[in-house]
PDB file of N, CA and C in Angstrom:
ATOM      1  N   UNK A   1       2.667  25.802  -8.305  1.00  0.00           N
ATOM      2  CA  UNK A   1       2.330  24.404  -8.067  1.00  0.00           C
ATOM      3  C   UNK A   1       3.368  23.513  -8.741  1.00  0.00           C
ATOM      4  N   UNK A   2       3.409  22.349  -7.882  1.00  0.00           N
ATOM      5  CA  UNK A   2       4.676  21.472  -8.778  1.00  0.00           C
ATOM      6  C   UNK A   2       3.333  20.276  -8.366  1.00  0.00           C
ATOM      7  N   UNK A   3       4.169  19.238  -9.286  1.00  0.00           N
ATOM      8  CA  UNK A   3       3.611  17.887  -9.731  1.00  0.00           C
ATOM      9  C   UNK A   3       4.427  16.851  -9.397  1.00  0.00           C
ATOM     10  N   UNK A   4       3.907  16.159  -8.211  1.00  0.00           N
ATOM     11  CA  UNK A   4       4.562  15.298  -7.269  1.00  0.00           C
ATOM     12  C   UNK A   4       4.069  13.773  -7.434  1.00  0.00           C
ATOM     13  N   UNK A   5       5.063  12.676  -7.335  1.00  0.00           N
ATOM     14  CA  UNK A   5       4.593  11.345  -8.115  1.00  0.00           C
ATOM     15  C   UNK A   5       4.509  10.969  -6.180  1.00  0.00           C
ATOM     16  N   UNK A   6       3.678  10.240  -6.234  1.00  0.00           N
ATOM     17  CA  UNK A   6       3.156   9.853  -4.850  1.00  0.00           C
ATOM     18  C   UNK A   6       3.110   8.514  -4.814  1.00  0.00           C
ATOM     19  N   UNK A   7       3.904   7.691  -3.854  1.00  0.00           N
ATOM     20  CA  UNK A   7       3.812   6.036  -4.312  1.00  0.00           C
ATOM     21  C   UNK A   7       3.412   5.501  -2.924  1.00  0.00           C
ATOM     22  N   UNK A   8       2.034   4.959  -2.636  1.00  0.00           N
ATOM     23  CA  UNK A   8       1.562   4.334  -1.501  1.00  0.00           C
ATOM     24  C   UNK A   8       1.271   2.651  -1.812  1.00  0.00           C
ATOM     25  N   UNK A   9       1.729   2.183  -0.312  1.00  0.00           N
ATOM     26  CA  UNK A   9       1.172   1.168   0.064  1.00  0.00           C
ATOM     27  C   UNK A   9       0.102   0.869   0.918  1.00  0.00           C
ATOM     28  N   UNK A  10      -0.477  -0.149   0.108  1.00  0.00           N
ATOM     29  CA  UNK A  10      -1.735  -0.611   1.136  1.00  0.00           C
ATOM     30  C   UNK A  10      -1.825  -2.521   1.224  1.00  0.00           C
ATOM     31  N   UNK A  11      -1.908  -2.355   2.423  1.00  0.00           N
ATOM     32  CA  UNK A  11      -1.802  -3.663   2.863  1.00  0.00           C
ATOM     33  C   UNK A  11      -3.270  -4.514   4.387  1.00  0.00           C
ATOM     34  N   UNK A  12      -3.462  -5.694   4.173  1.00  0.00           N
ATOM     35  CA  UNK A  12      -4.674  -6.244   5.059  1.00  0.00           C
ATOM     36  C   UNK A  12      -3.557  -5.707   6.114  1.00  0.00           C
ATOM     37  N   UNK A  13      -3.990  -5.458   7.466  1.00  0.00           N
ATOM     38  CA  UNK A  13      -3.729  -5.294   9.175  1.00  0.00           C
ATOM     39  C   UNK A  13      -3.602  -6.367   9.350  1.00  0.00           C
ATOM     40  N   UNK A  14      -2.115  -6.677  10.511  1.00  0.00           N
ATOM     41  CA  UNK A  14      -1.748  -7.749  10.634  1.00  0.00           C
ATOM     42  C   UNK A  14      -3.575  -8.645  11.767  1.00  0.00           C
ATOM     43  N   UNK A  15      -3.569  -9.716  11.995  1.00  0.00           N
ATOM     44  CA  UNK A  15      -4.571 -10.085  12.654  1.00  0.00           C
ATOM     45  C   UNK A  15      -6.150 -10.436  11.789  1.00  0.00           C
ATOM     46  N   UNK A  16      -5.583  -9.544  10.477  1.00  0.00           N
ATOM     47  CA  UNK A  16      -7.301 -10.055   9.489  1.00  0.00           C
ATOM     48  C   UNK A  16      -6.686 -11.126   8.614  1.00  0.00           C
ATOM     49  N   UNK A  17      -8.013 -11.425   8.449  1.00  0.00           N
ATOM     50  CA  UNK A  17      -7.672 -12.795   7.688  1.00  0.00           C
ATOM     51  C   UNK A  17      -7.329 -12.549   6.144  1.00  0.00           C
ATOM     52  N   UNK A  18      -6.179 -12.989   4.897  1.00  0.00           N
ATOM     53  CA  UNK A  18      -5.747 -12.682   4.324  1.00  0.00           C
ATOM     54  C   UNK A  18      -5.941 -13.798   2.930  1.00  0.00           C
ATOM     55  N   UNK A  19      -6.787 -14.319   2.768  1.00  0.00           N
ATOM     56  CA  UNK A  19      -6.914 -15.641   1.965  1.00  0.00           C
ATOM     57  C   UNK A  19      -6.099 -15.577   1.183  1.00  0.00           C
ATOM     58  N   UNK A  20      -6.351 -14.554  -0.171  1.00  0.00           N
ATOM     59  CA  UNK A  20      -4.822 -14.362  -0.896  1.00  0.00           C
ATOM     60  C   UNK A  20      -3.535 -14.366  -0.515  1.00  0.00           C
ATOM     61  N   UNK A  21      -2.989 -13.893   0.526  1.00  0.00           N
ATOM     62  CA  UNK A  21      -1.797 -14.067   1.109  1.00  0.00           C
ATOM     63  C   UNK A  21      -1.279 -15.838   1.449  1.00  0.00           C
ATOM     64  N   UNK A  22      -2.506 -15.976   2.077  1.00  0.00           N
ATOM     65  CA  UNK A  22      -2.426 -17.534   2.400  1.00  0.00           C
ATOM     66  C   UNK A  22      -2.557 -18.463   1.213  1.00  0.00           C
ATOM     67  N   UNK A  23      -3.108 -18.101   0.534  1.00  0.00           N
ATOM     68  CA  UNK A  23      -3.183 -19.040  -1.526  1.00  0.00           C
ATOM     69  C   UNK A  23      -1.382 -19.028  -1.721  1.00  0.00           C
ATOM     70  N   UNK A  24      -1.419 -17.793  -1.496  1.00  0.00           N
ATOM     71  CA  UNK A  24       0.150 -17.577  -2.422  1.00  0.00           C
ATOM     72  C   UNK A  24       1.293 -17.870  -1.824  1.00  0.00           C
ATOM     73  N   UNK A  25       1.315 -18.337  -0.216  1.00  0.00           N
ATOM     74  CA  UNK A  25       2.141 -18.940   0.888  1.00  0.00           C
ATOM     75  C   UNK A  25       1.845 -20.188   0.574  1.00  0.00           C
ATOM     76  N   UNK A  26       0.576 -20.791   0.584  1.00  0.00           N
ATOM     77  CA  UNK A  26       0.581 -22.120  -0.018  1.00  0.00           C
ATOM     78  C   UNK A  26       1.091 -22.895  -1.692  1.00  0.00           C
ATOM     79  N   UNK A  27       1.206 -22.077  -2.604  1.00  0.00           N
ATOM     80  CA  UNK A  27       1.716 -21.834  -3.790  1.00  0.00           C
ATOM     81  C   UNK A  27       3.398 -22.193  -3.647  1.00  0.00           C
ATOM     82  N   UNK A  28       3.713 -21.416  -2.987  1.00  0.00           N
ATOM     83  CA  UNK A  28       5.138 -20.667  -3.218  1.00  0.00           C
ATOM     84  C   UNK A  28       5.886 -22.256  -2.192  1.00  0.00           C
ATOM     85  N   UNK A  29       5.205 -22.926  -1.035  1.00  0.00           N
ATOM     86  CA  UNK A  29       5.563 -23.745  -0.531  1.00  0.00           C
ATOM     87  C   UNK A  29       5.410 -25.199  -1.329  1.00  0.00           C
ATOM     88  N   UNK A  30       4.385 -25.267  -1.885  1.00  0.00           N
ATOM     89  CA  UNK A  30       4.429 -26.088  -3.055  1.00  0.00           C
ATOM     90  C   UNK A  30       5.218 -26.259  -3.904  1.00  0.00           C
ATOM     91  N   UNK A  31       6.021 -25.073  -4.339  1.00  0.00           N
ATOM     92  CA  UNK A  31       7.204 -24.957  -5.981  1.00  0.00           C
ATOM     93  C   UNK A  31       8.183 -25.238  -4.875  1.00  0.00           C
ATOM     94  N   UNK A  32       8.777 -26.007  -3.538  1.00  0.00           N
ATOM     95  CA  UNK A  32       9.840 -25.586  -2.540  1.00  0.00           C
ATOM     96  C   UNK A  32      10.454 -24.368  -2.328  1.00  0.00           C
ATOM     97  N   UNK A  33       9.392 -23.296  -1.815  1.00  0.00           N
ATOM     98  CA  UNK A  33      10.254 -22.580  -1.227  1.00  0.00           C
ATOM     99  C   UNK A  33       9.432 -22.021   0.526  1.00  0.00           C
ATOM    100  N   UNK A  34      10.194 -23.248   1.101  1.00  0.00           N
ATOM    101  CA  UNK A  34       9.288 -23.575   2.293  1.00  0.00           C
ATOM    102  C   UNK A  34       9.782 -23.075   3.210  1.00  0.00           C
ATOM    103  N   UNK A  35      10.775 -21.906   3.164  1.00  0.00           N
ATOM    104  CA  UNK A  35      11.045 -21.219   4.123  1.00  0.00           C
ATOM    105  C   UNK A  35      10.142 -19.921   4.125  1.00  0.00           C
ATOM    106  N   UNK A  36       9.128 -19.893   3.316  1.00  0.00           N
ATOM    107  CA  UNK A  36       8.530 -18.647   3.334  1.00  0.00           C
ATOM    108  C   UNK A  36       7.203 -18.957   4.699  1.00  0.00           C
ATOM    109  N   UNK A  37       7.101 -17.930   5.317  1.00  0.00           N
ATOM    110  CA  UNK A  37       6.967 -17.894   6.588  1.00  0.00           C
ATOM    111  C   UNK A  37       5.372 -17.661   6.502  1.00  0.00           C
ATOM    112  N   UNK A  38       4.818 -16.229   6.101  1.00  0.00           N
ATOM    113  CA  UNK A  38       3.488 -15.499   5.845  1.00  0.00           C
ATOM    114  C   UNK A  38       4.213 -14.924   4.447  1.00  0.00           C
ATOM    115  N   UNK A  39       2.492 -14.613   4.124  1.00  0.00           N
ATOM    116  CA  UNK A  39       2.559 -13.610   2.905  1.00  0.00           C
ATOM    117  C   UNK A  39       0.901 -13.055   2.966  1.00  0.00           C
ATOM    118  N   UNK A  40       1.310 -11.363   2.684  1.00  0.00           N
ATOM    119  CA  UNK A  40       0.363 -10.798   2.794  1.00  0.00           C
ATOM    120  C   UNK A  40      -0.045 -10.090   1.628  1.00  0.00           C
ATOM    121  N   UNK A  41      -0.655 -10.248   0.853  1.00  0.00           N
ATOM    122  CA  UNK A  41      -0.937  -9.123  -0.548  1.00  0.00           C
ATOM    123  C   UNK A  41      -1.534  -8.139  -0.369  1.00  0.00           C
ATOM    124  N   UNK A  42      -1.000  -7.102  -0.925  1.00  0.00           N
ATOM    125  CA  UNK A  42      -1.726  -5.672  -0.928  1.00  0.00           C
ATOM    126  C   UNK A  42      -2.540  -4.878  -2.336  1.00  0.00           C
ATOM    127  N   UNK A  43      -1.700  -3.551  -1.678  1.00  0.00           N
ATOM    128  CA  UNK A  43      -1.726  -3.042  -3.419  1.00  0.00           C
ATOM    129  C   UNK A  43      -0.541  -1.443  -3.347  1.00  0.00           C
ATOM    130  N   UNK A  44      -0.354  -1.326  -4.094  1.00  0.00           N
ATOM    131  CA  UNK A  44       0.795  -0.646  -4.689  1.00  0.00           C
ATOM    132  C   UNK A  44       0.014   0.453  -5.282  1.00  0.00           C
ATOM    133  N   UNK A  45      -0.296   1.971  -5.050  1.00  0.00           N
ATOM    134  CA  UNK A  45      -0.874   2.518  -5.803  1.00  0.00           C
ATOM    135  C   UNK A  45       0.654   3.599  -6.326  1.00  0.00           C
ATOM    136  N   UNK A  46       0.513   4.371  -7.153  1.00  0.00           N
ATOM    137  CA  UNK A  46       1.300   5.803  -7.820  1.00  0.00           C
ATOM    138  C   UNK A  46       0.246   6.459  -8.204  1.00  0.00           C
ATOM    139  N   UNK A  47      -0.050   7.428  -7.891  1.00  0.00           N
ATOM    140  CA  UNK A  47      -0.413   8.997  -8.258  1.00  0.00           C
ATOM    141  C   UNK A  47       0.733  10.031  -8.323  1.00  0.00           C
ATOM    142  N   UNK A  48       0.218  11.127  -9.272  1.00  0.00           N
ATOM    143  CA  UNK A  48       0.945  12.578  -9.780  1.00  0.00           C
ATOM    144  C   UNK A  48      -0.384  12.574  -9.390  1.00  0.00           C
ATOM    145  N   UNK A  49      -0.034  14.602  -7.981  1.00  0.00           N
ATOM    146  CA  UNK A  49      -0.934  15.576  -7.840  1.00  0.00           C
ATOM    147  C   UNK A  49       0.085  16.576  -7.851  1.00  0.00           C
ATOM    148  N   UNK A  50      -0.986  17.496  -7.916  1.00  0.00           N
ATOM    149  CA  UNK A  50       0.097  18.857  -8.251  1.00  0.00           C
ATOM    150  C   UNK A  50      -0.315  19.449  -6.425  1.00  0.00           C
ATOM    151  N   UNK A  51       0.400  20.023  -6.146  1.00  0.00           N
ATOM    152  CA  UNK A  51       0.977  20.801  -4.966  1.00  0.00           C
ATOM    153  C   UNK A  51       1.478  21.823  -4.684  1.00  0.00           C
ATOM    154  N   UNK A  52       1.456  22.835  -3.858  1.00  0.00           N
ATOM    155  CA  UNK A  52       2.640  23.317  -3.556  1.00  0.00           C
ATOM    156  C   UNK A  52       4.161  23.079  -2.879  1.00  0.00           C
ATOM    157  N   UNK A  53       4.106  22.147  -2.121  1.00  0.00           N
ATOM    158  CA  UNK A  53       4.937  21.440  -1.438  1.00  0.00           C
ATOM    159  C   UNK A  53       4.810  20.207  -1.106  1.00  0.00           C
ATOM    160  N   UNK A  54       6.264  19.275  -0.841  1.00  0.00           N
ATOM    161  CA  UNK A  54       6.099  17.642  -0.579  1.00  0.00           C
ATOM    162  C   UNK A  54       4.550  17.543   0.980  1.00  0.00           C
ATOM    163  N   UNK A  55       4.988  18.193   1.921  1.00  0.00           N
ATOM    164  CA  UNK A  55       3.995  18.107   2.990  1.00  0.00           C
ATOM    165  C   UNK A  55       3.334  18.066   2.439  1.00  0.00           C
ATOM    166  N   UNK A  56       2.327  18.789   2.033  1.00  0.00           N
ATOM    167  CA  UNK A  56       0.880  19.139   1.170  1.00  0.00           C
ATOM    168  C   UNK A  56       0.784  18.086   0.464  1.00  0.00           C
ATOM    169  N   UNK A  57       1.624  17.429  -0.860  1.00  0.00           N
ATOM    170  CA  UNK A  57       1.199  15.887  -1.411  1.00  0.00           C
ATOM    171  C   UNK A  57       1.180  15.000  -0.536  1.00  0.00           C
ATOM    172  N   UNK A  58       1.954  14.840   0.459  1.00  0.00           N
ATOM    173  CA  UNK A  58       1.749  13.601   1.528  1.00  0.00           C
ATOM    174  C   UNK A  58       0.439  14.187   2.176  1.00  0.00           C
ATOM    175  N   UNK A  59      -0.246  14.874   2.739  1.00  0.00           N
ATOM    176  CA  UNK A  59      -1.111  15.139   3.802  1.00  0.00           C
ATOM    177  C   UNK A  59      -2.180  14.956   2.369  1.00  0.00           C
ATOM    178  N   UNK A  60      -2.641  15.167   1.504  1.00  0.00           N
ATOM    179  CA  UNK A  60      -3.616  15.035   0.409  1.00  0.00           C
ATOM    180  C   UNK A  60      -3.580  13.806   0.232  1.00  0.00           C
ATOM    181  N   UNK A  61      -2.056  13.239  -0.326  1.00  0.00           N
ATOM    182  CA  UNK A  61      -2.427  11.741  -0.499  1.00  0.00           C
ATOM    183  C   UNK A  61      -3.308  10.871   0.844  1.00  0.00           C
ATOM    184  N   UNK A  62      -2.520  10.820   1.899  1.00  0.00           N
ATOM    185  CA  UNK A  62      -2.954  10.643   3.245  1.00  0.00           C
ATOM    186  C   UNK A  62      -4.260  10.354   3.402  1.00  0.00           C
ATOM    187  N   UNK A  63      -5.261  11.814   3.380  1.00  0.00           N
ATOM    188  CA  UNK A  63      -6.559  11.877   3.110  1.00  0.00           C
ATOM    189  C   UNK A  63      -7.088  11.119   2.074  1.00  0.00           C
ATOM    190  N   UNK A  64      -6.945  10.811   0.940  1.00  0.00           N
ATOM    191  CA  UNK A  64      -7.324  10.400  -0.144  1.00  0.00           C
ATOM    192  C   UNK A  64      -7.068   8.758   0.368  1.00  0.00           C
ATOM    193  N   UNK A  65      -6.317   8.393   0.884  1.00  0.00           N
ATOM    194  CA  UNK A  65      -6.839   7.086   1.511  1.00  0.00           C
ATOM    195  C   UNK A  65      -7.364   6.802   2.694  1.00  0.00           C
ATOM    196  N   UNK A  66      -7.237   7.519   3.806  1.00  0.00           N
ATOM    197  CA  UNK A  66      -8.202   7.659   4.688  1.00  0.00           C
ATOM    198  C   UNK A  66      -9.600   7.614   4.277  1.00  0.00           C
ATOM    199  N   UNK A  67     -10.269   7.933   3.120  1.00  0.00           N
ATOM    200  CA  UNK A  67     -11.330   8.614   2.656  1.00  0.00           C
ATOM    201  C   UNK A  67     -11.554   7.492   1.405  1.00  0.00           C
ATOM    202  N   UNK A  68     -10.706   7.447   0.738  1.00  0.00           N
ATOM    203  CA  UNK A  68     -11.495   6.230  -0.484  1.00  0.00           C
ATOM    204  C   UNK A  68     -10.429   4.502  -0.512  1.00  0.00           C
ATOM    205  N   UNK A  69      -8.832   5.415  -0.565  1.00  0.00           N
ATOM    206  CA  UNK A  69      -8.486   4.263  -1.260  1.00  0.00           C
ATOM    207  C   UNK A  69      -8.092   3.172   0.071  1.00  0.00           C
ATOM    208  N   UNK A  70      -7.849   3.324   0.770  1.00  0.00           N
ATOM    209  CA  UNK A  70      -7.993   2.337   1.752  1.00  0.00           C
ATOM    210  C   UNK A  70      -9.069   2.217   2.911  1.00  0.00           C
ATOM    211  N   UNK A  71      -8.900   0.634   2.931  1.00  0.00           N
ATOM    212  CA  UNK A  71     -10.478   0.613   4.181  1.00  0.00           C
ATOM    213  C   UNK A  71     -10.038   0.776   5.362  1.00  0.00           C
ATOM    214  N   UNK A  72     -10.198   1.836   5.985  1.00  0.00           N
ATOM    215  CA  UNK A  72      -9.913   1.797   7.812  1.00  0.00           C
ATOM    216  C   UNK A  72     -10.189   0.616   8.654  1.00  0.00           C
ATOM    217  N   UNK A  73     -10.675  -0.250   7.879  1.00  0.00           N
ATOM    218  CA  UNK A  73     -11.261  -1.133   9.139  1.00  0.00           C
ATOM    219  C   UNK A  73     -10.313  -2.621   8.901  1.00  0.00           C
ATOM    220  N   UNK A  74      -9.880  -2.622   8.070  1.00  0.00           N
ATOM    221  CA  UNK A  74      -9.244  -4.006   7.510  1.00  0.00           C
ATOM    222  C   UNK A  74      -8.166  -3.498   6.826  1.00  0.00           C
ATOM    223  N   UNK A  75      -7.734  -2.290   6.717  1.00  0.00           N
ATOM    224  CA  UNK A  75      -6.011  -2.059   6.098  1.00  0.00           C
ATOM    225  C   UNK A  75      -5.313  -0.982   6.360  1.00  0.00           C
ATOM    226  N   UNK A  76      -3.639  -1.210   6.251  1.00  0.00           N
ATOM    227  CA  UNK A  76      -3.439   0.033   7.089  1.00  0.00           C
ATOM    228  C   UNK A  76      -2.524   0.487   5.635  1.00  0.00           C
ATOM    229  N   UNK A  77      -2.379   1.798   5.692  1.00  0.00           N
ATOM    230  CA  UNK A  77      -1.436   2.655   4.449  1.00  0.00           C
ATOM    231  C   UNK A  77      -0.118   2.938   4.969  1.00  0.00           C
ATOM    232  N   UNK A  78       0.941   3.029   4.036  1.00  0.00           N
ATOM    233  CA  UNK A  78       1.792   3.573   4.020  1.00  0.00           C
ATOM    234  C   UNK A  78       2.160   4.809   2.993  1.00  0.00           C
ATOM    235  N   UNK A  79       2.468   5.630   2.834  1.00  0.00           N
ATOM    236  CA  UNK A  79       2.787   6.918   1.739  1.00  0.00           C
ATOM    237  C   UNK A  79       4.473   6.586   1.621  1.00  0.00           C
ATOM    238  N   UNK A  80       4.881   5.641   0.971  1.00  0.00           N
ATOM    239  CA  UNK A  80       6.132   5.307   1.043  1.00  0.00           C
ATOM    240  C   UNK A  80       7.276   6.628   0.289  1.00  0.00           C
ATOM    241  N   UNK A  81       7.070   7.195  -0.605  1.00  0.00           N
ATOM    242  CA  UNK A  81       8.142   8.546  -1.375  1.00  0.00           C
ATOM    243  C   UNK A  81       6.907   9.345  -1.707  1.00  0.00           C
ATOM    244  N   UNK A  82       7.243  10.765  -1.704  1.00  0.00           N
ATOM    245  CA  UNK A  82       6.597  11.812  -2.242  1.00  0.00           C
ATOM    246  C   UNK A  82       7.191  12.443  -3.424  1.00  0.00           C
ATOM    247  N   UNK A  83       8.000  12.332  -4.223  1.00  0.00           N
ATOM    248  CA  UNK A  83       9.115  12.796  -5.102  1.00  0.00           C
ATOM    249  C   UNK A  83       7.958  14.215  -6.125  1.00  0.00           C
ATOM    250  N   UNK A  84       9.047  14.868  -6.678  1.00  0.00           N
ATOM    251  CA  UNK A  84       8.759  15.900  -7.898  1.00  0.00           C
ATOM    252  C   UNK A  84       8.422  14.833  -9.095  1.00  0.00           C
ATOM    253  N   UNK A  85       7.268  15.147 -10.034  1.00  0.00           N
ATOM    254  CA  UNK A  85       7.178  13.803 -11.155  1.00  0.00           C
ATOM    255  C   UNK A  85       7.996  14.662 -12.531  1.00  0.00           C
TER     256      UNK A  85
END
């Protein structure tokens, strides 16, 4: 088994409504910087699981947000690097 640092994104689906995103577009246009277009906030998770292989940490991580850390119905994931930790 090796021990793999796992770095996902999770973010609202474009089309839901994003209040925070929209606070912080309204914010950021306020201090002038009014070329900012949208803004969407997420969340940034990192986990270490141990594995046998990168596939296997991506397909576990995968599940593990399918299943808890993201909501299927209002956000979509990304598994952005699988690296050795």
């Amino acid at each position: 088994m090796t021990r793999y640092r796992v770095a996902i994104h999770i973010e609202p689906r474009r089309g839901i409504l994003d209040p925070q995103g929209k606070a912080v577009a309204g914010a950021l246009h306020s201090l002038g910087f009014g070329d900012v277009v949208d803004v969407r906030v997420g969340r940034y998770l990192v986990l270490d699981t141990d594995a046998p292989d990168a596939d296997t940490a991506r397909a576990t991580a995968a599940r593990m947000c399918e299943q808890l850390l993201a909501n299927p119905v209002t956000e979509d994931f990304h598994i952005a690097t699988v690296e050795p930790a």
